[in-house]
PDB file of N, CA and C in Angstrom:
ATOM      1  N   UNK A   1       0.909  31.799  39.215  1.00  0.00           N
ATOM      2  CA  UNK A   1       1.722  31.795  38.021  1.00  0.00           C
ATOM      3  C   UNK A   1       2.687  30.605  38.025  1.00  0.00           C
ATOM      4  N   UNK A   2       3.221  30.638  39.134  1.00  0.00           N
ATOM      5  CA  UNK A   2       4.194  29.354  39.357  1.00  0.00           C
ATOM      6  C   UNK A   2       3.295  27.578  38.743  1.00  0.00           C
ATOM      7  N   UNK A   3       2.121  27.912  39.257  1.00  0.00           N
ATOM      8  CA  UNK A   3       1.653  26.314  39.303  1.00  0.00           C
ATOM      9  C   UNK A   3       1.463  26.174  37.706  1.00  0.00           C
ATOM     10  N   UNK A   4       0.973  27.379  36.676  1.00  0.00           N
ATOM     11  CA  UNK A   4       0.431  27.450  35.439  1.00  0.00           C
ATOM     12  C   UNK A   4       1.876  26.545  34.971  1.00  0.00           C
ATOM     13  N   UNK A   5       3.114  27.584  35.210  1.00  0.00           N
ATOM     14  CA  UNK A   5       4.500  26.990  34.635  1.00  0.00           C
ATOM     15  C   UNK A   5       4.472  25.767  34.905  1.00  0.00           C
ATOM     16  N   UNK A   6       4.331  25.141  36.014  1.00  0.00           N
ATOM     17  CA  UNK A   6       4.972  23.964  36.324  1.00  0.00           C
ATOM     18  C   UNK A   6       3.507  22.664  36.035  1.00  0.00           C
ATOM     19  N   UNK A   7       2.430  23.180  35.317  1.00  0.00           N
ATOM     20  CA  UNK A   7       1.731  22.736  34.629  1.00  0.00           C
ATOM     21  C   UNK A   7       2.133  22.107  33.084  1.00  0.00           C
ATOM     22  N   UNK A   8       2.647  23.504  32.768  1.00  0.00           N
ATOM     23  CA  UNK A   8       2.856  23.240  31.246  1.00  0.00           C
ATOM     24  C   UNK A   8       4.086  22.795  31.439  1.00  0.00           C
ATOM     25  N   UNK A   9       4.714  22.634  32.052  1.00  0.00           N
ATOM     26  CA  UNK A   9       6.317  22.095  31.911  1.00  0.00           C
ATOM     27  C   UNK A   9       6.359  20.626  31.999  1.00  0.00           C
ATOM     28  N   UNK A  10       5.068  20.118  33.310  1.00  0.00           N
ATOM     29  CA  UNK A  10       4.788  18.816  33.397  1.00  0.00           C
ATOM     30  C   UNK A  10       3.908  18.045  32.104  1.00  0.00           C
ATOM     31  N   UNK A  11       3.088  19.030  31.829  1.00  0.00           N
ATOM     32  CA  UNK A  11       2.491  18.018  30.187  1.00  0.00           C
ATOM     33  C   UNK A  11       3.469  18.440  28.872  1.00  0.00           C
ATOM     34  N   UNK A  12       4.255  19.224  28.754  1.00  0.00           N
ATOM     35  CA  UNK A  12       5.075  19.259  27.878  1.00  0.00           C
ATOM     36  C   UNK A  12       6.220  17.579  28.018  1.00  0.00           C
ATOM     37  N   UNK A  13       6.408  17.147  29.125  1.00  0.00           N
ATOM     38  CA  UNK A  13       7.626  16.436  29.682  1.00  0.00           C
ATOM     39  C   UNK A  13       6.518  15.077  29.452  1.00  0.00           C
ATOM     40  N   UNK A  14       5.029  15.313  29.599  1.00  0.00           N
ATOM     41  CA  UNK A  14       4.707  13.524  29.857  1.00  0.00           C
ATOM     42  C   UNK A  14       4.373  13.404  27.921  1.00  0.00           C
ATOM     43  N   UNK A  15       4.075  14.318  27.018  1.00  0.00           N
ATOM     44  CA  UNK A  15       4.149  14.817  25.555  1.00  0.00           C
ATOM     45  C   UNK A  15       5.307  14.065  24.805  1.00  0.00           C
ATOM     46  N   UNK A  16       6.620  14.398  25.920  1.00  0.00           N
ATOM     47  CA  UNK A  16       7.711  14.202  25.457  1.00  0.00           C
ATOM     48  C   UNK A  16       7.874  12.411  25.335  1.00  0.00           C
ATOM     49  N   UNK A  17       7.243  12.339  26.713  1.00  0.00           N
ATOM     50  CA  UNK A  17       7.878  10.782  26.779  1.00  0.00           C
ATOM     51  C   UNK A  17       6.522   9.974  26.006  1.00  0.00           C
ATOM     52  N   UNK A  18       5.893  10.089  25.786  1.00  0.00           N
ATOM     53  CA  UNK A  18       4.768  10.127  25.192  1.00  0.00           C
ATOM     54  C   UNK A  18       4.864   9.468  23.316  1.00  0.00           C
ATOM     55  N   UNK A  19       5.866  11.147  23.418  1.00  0.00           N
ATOM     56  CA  UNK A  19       6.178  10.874  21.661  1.00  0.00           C
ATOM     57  C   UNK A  19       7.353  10.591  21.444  1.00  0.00           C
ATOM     58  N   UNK A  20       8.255   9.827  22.276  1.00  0.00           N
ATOM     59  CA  UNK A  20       9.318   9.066  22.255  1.00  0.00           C
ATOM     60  C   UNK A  20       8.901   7.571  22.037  1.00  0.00           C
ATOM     61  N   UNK A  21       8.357   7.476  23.014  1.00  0.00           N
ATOM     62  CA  UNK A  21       7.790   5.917  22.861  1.00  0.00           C
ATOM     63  C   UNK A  21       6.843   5.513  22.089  1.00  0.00           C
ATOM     64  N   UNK A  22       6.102   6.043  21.486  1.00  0.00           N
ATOM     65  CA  UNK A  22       4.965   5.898  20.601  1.00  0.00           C
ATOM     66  C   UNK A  22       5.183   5.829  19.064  1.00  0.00           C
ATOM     67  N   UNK A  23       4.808   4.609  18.636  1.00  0.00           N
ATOM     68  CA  UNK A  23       5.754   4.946  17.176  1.00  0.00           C
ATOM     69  C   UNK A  23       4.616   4.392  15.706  1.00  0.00           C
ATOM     70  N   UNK A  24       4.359   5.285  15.232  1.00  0.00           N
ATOM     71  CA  UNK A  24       3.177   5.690  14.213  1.00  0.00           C
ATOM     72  C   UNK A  24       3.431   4.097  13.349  1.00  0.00           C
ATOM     73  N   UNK A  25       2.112   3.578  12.835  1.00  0.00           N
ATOM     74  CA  UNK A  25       1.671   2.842  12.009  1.00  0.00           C
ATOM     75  C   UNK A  25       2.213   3.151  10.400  1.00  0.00           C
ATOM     76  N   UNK A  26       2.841   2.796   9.400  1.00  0.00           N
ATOM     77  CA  UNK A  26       3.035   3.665   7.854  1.00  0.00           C
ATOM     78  C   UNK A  26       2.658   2.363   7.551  1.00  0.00           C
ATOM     79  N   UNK A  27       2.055   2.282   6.791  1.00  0.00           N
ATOM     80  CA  UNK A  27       1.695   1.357   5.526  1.00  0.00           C
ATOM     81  C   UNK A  27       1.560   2.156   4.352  1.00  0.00           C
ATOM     82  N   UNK A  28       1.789   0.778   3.444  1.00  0.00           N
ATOM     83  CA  UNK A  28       0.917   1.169   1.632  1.00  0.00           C
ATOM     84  C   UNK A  28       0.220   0.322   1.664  1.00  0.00           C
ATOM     85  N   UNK A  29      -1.355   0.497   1.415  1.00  0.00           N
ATOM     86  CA  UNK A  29      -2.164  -0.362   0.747  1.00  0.00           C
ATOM     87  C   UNK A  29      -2.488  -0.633  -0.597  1.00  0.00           C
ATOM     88  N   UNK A  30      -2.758  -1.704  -1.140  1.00  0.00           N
ATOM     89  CA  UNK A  30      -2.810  -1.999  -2.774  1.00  0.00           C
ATOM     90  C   UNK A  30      -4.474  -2.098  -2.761  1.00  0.00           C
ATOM     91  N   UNK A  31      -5.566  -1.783  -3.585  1.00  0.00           N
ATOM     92  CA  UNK A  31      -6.653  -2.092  -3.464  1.00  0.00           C
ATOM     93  C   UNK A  31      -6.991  -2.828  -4.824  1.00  0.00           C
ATOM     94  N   UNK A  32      -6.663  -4.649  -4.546  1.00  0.00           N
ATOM     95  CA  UNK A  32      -6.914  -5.194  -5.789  1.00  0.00           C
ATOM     96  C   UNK A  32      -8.255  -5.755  -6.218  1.00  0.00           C
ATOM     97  N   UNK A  33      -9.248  -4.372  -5.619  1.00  0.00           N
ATOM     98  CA  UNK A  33     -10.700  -4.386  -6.308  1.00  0.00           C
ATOM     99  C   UNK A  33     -10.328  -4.004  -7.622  1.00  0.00           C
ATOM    100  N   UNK A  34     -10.319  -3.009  -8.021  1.00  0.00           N
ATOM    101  CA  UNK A  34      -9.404  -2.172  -9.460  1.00  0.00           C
ATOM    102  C   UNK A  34      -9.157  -3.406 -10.674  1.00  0.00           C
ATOM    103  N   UNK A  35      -8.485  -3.973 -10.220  1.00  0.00           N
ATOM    104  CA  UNK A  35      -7.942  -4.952 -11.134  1.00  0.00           C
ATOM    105  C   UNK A  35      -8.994  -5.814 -11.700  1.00  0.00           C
ATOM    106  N   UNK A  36      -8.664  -5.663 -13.425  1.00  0.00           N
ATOM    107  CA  UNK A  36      -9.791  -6.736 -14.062  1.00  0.00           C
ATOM    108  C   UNK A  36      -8.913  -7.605 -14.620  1.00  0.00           C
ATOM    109  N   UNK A  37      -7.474  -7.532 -15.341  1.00  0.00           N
ATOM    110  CA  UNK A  37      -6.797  -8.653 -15.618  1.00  0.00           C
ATOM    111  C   UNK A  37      -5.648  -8.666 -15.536  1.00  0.00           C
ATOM    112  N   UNK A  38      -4.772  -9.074 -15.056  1.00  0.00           N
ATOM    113  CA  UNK A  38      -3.342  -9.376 -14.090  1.00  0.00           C
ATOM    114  C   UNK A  38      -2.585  -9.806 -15.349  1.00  0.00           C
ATOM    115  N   UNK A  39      -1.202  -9.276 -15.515  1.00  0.00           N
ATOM    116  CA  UNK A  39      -0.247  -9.524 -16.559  1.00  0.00           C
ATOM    117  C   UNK A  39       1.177  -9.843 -15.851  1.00  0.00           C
ATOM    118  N   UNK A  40       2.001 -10.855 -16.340  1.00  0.00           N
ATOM    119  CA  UNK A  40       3.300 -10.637 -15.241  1.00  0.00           C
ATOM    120  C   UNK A  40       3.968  -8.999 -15.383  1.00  0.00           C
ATOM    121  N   UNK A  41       3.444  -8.179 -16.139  1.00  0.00           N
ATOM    122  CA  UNK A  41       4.682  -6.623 -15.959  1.00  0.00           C
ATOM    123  C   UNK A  41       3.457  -5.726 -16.031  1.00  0.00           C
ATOM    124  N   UNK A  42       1.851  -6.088 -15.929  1.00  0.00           N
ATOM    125  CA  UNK A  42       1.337  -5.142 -15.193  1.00  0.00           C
ATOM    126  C   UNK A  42      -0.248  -5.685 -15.078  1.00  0.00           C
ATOM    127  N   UNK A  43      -1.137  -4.223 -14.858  1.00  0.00           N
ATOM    128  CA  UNK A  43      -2.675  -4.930 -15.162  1.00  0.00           C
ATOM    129  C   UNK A  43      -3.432  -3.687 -15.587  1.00  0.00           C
ATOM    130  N   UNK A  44      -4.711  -4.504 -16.518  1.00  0.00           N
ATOM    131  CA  UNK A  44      -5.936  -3.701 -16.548  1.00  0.00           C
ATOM    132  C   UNK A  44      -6.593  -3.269 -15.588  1.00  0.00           C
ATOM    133  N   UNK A  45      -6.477  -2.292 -15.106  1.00  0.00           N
ATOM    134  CA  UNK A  45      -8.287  -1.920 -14.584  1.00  0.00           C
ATOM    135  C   UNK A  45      -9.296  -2.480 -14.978  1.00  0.00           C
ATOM    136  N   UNK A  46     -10.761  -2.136 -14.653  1.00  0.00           N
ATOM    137  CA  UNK A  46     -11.775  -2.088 -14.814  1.00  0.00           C
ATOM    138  C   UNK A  46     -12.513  -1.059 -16.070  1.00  0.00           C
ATOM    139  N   UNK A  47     -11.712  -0.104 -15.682  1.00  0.00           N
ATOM    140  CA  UNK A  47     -11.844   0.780 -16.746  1.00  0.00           C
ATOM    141  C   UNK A  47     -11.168   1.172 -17.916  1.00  0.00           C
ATOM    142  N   UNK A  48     -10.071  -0.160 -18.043  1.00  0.00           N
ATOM    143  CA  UNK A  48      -9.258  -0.526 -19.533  1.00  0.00           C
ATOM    144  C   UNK A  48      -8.256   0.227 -19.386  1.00  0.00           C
ATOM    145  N   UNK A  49      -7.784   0.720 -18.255  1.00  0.00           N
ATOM    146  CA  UNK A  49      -6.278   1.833 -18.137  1.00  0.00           C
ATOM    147  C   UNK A  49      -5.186   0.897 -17.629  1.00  0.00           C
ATOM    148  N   UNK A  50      -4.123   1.075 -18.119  1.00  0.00           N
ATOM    149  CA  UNK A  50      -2.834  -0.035 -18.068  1.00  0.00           C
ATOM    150  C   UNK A  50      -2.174   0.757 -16.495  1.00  0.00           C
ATOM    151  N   UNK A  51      -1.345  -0.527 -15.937  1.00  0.00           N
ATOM    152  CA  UNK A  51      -1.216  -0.301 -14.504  1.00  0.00           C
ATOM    153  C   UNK A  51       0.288  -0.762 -14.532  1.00  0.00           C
ATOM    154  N   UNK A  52       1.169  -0.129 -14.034  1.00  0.00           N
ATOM    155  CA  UNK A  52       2.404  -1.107 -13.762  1.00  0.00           C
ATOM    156  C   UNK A  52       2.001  -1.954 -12.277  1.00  0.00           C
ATOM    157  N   UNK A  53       2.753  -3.465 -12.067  1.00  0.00           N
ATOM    158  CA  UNK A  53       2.357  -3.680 -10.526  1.00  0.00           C
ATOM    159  C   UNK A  53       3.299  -2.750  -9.865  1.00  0.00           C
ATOM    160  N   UNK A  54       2.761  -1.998  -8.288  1.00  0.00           N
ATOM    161  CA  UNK A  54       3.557  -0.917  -8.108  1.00  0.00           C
ATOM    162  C   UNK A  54       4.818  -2.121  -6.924  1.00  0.00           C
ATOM    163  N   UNK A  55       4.539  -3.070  -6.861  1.00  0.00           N
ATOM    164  CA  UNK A  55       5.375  -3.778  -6.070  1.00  0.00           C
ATOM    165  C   UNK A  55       5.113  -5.324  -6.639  1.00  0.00           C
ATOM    166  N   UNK A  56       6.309  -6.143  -6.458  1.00  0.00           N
ATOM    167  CA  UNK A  56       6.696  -7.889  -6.775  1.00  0.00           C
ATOM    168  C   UNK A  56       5.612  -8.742  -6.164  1.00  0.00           C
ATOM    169  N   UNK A  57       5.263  -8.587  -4.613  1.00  0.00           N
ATOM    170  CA  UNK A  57       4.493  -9.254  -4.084  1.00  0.00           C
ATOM    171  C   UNK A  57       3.028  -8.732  -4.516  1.00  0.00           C
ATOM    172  N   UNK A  58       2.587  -7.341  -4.675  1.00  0.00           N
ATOM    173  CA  UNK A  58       1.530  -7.468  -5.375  1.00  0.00           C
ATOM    174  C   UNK A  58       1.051  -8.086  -6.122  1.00  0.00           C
ATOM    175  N   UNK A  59       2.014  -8.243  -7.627  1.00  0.00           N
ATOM    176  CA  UNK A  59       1.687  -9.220  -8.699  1.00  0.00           C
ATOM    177  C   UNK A  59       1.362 -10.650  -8.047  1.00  0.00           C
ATOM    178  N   UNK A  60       2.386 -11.316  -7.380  1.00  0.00           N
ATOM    179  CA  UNK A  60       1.884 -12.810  -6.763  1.00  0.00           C
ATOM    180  C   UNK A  60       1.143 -12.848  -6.175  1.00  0.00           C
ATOM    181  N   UNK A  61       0.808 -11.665  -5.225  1.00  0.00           N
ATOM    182  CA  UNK A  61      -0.330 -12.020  -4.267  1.00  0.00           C
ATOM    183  C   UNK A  61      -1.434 -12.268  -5.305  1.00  0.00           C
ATOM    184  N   UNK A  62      -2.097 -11.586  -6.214  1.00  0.00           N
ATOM    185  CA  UNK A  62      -3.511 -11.074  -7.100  1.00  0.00           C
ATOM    186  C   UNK A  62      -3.141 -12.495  -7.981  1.00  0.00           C
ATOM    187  N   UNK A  63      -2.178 -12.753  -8.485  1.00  0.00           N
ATOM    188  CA  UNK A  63      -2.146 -13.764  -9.836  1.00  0.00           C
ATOM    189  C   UNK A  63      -2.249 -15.125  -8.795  1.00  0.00           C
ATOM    190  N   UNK A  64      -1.661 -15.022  -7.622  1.00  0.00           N
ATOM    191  CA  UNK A  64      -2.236 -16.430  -6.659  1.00  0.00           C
ATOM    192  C   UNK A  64      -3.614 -16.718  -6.185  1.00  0.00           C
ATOM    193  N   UNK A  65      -4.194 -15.264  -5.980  1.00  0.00           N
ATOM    194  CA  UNK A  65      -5.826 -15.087  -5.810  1.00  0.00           C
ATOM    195  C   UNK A  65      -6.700 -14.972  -6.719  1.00  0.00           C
ATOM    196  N   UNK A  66      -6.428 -14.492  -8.060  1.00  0.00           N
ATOM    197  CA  UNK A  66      -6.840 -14.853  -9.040  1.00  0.00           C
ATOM    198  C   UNK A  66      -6.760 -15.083 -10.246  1.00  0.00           C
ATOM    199  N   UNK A  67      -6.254 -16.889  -9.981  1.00  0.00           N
ATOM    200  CA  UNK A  67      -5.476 -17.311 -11.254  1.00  0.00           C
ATOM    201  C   UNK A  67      -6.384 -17.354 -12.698  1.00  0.00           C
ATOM    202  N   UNK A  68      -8.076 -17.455 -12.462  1.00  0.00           N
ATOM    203  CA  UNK A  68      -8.924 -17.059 -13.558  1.00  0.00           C
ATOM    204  C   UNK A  68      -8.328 -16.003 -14.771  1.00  0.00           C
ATOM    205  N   UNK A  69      -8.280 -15.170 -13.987  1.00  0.00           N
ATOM    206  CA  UNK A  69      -7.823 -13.753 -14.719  1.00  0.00           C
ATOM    207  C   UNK A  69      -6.658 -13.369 -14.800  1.00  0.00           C
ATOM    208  N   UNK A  70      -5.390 -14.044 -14.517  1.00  0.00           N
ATOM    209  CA  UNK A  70      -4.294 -14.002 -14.602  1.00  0.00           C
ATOM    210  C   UNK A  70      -3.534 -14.826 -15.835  1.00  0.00           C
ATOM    211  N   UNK A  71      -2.391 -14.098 -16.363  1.00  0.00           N
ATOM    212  CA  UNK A  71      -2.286 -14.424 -17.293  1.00  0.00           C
ATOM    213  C   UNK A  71      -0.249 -13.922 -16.894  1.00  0.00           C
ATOM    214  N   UNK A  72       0.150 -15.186 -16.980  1.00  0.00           N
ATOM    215  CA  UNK A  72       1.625 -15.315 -16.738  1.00  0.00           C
ATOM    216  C   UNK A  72       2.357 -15.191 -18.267  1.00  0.00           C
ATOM    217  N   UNK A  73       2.451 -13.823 -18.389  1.00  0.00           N
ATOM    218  CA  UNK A  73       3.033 -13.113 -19.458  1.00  0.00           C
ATOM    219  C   UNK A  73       2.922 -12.366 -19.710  1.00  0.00           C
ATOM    220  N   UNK A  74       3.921 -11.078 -20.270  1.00  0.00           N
ATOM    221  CA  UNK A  74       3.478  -9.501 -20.200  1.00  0.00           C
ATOM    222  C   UNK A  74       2.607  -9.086 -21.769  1.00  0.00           C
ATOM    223  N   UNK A  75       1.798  -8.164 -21.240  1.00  0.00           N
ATOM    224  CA  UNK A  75       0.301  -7.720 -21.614  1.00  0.00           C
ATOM    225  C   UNK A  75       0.427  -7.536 -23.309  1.00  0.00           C
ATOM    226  N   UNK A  76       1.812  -7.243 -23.795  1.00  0.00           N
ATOM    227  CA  UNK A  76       1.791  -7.012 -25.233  1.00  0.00           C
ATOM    228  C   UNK A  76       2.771  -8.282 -25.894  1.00  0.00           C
ATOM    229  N   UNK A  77       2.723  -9.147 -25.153  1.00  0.00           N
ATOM    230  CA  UNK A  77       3.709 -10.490 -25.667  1.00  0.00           C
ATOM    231  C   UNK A  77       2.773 -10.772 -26.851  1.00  0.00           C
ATOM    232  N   UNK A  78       2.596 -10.583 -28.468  1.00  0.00           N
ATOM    233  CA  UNK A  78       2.301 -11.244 -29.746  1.00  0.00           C
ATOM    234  C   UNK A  78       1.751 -12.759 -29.754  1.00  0.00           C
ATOM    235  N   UNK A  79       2.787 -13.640 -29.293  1.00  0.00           N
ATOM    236  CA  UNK A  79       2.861 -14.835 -29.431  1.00  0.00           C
ATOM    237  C   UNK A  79       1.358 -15.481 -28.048  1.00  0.00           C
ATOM    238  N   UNK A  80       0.636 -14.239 -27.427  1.00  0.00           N
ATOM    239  CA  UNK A  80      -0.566 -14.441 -26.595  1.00  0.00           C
ATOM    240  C   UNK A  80      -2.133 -14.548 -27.135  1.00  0.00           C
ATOM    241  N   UNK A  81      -2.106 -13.309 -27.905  1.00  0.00           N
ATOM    242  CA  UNK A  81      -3.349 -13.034 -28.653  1.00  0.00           C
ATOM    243  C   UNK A  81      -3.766 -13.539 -29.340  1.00  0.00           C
TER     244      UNK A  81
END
């Protein structure tokens, strides 16, 4: 009985130091497959549904990668169409 305790007491303790030092990955990923045309205040899909960019560097990253389909001005500016 003694050794069971001092089993679980020892992997509880290497657990501990374990999940002290170990420190989880968090990301957000953007998947700018989706995107068919880039606006500076948002974008189309593929499937014609309006998108806000959900972050600043998103927009630059996609409108720097694809300046084809990018269009530096927001999506209902008049003075575009």
């Amino acid at each position: 009985m003694k050794l069971k305790i001092a089993a679980a007491a020892l992997a509880l303790t290497g657990t501990m130091m374990l999940g002290g030092g170990a420190h989880a990955a968090v990301g957000v990923s953007f998947d700018f497959g989706n995107v068919a045309v880039g606006y500076s205040d948002g974008y189309y899909d593929h499937g014609h549904h309006w998108h806000r960019w959900a972050h600043r560097a998103d927009m630059q990253r996609w409108s720097h990668d694809h300046h084809d389909d990018w269009h530096n001005w927001r999506h209902n500016d008049r003075h575009h169409h």
